[in-house]
C-alpha atoms as a PDB file:
ATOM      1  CA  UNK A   1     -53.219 122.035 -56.411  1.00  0.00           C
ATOM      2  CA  UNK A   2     -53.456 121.955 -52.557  1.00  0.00           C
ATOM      3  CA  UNK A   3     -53.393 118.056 -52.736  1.00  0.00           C
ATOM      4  CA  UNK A   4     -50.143 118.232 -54.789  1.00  0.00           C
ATOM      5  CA  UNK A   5     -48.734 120.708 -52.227  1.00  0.00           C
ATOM      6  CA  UNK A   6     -49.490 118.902 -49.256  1.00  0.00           C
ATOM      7  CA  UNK A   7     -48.054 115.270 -50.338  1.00  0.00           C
ATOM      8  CA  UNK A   8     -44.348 116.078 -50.255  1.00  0.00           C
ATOM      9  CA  UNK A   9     -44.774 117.660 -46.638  1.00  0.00           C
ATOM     10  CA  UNK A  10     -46.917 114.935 -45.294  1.00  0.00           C
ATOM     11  CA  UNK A  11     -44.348 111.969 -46.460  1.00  0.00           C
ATOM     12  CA  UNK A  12     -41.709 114.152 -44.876  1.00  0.00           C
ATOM     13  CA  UNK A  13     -43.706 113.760 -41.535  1.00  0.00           C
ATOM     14  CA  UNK A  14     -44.092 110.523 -42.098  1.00  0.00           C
ATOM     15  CA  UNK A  15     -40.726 109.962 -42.296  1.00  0.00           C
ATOM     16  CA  UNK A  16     -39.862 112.013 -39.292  1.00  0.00           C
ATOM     17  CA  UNK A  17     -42.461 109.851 -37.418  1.00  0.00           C
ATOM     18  CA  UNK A  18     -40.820 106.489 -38.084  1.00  0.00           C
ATOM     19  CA  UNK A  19     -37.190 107.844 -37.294  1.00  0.00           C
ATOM     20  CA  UNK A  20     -38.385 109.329 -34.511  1.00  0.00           C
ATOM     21  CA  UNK A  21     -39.892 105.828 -33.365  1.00  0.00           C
ATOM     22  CA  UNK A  22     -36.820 103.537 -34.788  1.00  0.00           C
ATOM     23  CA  UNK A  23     -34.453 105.868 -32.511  1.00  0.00           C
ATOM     24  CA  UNK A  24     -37.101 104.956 -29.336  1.00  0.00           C
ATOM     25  CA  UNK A  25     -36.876 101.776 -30.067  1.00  0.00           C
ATOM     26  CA  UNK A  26     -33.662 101.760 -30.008  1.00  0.00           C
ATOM     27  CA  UNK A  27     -32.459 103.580 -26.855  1.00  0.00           C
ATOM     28  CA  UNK A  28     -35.235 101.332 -25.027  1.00  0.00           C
ATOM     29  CA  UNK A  29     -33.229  98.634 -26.164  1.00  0.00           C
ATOM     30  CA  UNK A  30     -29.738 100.103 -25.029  1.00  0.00           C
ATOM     31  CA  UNK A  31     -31.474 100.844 -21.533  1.00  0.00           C
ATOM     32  CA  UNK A  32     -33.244  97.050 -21.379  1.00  0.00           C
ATOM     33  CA  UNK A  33     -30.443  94.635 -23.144  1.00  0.00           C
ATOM     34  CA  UNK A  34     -27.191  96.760 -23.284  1.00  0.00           C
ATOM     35  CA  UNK A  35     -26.682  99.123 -19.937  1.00  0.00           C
ATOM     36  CA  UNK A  36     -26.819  96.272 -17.159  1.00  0.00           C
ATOM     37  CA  UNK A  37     -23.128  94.820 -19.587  1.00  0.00           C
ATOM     38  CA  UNK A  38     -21.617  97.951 -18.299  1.00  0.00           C
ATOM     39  CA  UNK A  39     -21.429  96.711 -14.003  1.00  0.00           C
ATOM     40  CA  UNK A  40     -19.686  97.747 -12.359  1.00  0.00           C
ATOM     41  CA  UNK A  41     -19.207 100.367 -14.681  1.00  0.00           C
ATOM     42  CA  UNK A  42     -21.428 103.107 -14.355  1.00  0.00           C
ATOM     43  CA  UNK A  43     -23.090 104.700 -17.485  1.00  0.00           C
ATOM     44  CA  UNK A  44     -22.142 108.323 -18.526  1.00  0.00           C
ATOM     45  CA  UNK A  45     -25.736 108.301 -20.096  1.00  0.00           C
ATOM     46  CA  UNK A  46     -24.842 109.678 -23.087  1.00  0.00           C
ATOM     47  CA  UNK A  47     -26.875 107.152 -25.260  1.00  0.00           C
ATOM     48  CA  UNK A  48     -25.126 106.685 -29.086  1.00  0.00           C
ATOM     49  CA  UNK A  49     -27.370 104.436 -31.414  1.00  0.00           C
ATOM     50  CA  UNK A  50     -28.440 104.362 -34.625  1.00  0.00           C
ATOM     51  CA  UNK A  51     -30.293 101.841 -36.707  1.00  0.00           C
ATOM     52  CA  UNK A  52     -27.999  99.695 -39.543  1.00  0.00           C
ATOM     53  CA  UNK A  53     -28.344  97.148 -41.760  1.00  0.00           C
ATOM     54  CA  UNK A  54     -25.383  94.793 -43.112  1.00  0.00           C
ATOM     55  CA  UNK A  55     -22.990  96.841 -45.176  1.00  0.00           C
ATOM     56  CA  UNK A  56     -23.726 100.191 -43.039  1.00  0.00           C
ATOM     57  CA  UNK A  57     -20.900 101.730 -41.320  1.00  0.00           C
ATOM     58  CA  UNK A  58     -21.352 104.461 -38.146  1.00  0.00           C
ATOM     59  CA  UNK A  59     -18.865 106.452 -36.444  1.00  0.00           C
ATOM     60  CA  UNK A  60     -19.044 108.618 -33.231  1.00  0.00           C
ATOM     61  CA  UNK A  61     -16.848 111.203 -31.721  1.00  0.00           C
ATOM     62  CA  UNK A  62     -16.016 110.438 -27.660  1.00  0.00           C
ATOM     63  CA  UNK A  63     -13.561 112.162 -24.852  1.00  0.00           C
ATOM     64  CA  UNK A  64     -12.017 110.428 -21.905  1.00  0.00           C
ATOM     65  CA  UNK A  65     -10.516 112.390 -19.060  1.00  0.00           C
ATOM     66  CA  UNK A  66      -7.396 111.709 -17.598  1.00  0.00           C
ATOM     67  CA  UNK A  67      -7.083 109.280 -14.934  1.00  0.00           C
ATOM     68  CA  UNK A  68     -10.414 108.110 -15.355  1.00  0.00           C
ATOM     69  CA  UNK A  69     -11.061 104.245 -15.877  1.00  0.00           C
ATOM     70  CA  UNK A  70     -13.570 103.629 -18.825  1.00  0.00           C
ATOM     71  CA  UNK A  71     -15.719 100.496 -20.569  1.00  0.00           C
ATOM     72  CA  UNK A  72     -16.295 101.152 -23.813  1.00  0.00           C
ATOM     73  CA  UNK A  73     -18.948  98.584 -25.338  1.00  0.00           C
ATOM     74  CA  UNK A  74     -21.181  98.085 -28.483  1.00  0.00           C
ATOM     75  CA  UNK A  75     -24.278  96.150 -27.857  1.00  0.00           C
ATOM     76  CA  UNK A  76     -26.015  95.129 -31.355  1.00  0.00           C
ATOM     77  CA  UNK A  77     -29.490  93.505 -31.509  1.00  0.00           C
ATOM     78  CA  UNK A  78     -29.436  89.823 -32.278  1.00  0.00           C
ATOM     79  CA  UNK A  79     -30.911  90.016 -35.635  1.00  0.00           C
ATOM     80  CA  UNK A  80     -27.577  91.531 -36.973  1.00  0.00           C
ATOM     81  CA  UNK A  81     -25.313  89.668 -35.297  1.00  0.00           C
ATOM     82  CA  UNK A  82     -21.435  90.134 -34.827  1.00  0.00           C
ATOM     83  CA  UNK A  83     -20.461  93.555 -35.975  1.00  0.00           C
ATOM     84  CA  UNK A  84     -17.038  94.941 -36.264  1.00  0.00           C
ATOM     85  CA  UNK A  85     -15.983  97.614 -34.395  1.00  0.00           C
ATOM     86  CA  UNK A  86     -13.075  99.877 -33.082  1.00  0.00           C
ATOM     87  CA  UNK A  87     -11.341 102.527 -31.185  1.00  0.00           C
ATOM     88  CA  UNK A  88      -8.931 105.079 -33.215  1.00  0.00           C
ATOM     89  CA  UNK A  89      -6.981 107.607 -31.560  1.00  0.00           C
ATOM     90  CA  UNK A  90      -6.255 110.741 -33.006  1.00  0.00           C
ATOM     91  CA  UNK A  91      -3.180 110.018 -34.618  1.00  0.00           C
ATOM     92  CA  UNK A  92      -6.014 107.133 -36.410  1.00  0.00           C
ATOM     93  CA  UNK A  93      -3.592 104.860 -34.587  1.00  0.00           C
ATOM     94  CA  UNK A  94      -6.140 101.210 -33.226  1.00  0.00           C
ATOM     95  CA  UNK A  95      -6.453 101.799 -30.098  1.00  0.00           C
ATOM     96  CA  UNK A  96      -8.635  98.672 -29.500  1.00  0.00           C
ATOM     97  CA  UNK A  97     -10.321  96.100 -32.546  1.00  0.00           C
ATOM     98  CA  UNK A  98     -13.280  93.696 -32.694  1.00  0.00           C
ATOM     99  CA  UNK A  99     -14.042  91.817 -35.613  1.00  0.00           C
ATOM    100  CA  UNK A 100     -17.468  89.579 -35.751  1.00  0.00           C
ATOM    101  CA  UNK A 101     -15.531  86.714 -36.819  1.00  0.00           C
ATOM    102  CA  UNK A 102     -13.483  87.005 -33.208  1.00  0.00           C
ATOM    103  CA  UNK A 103     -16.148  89.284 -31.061  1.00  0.00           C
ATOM    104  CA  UNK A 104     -15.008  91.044 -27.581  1.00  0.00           C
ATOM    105  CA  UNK A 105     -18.016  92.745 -26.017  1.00  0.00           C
ATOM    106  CA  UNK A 106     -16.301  95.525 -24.556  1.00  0.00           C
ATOM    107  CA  UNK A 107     -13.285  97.405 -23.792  1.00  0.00           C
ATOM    108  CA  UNK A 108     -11.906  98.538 -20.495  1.00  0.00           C
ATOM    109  CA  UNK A 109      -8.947 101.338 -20.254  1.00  0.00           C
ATOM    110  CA  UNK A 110      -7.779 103.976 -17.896  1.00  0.00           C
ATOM    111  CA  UNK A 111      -7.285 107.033 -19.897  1.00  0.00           C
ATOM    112  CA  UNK A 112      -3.841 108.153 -19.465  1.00  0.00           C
ATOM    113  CA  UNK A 113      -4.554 112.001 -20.399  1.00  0.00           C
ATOM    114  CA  UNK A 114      -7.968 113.423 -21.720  1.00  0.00           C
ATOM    115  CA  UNK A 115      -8.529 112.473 -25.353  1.00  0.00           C
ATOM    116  CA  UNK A 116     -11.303 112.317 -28.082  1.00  0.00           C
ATOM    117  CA  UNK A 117     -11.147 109.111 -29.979  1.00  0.00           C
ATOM    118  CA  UNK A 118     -13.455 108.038 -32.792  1.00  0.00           C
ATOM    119  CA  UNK A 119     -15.321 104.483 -32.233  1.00  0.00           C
ATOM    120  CA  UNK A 120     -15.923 103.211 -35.976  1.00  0.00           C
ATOM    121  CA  UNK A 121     -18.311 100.249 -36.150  1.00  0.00           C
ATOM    122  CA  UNK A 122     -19.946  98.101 -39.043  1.00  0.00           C
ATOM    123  CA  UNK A 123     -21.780  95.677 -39.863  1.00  0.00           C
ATOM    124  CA  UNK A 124     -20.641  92.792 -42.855  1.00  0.00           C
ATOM    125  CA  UNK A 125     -22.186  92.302 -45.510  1.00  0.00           C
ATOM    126  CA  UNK A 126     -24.433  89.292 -46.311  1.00  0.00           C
ATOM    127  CA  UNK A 127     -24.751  87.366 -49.135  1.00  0.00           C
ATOM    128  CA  UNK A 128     -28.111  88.619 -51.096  1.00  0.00           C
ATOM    129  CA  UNK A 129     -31.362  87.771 -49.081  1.00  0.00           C
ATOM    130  CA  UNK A 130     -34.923  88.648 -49.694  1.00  0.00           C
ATOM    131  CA  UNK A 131     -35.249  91.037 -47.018  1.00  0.00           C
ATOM    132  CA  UNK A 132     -32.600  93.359 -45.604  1.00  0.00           C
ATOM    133  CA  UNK A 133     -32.409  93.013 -41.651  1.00  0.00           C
ATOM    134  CA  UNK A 134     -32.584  96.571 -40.014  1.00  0.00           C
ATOM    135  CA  UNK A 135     -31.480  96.605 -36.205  1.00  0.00           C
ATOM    136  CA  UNK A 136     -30.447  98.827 -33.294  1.00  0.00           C
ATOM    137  CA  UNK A 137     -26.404  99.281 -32.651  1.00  0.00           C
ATOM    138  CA  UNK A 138     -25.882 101.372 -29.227  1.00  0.00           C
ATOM    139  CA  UNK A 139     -22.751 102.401 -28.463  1.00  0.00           C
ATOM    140  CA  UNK A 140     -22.127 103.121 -24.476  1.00  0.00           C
ATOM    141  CA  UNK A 141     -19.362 103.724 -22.649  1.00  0.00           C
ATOM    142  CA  UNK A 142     -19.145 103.535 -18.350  1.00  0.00           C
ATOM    143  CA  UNK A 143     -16.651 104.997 -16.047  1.00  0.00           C
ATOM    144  CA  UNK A 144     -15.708 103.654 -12.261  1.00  0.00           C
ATOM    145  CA  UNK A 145     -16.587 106.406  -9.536  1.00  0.00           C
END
């Protein structure tokens, strides 16, 4: 009976456990691969990353003060490839679009007032494989002192 108890709360660690150690591996790989794409940018080291697969689609919430000149970038891990991705204002008007068939790495802008925007990025589909490929997607954004 104690067996039975214990197996739902011990996969449920487990699980925790292997997010937990995707999302390392992923900020490590922001920091490493992604970060030095921002010069002479400086990062606001707010990291925003998740781990996708073709077909997944993230989205993230981010402000820009007025005045301030930004880079907005998405760094994806190789194994992916191109990814789609872009900036909305509020009015869900595209602020900024790049599509993996035509990538742009980043973004540069000076904000003209403060504003939240939504970055929306995903990643094609693939024709059916064997194994689905599961890789790290940071999103960063730098601003010029």
């Amino acid at each position: 009976m104690l067996r039975q108890a214990l197996a739902p709360a011990l996969l449920a660690a487990g699980l925790l456990l292997t997010a937990t150690a995707a999302q390392a591996q992923c900020k490590s790989f922001a920091k490493n691969k992604c970060v030095p794409g921002l010069a002479p940018y400086k990062f606001n080291e707010t990291f925003n990353g998740a781990q996708l697969s073709p077909g997944d689609e993230a989205e993230v919430a981010l402000t820009f003060y007025s005045g301030q000149e930004y880079r907005v970038m998405v760094c994806v891990h190789q194994i992916l490839g191109e990814v789609n991705w872009k900036l909305v204002d509020q009015n869900n008007r595209i602020v900024f679009e790049s599509m993996a068939d035509e990538p742009k790495p980043h973004f540069d802008f000076k904000a003209a007032s403060t504003t939240q925007m939504r970055l929306v990025v995903w990643i094609p589909s693939r024709p059916k494989a064997d194994m689905t490929h599961l890789g790290c997607v940071a999103i960063l954004v730098g601003f010029k002192e």
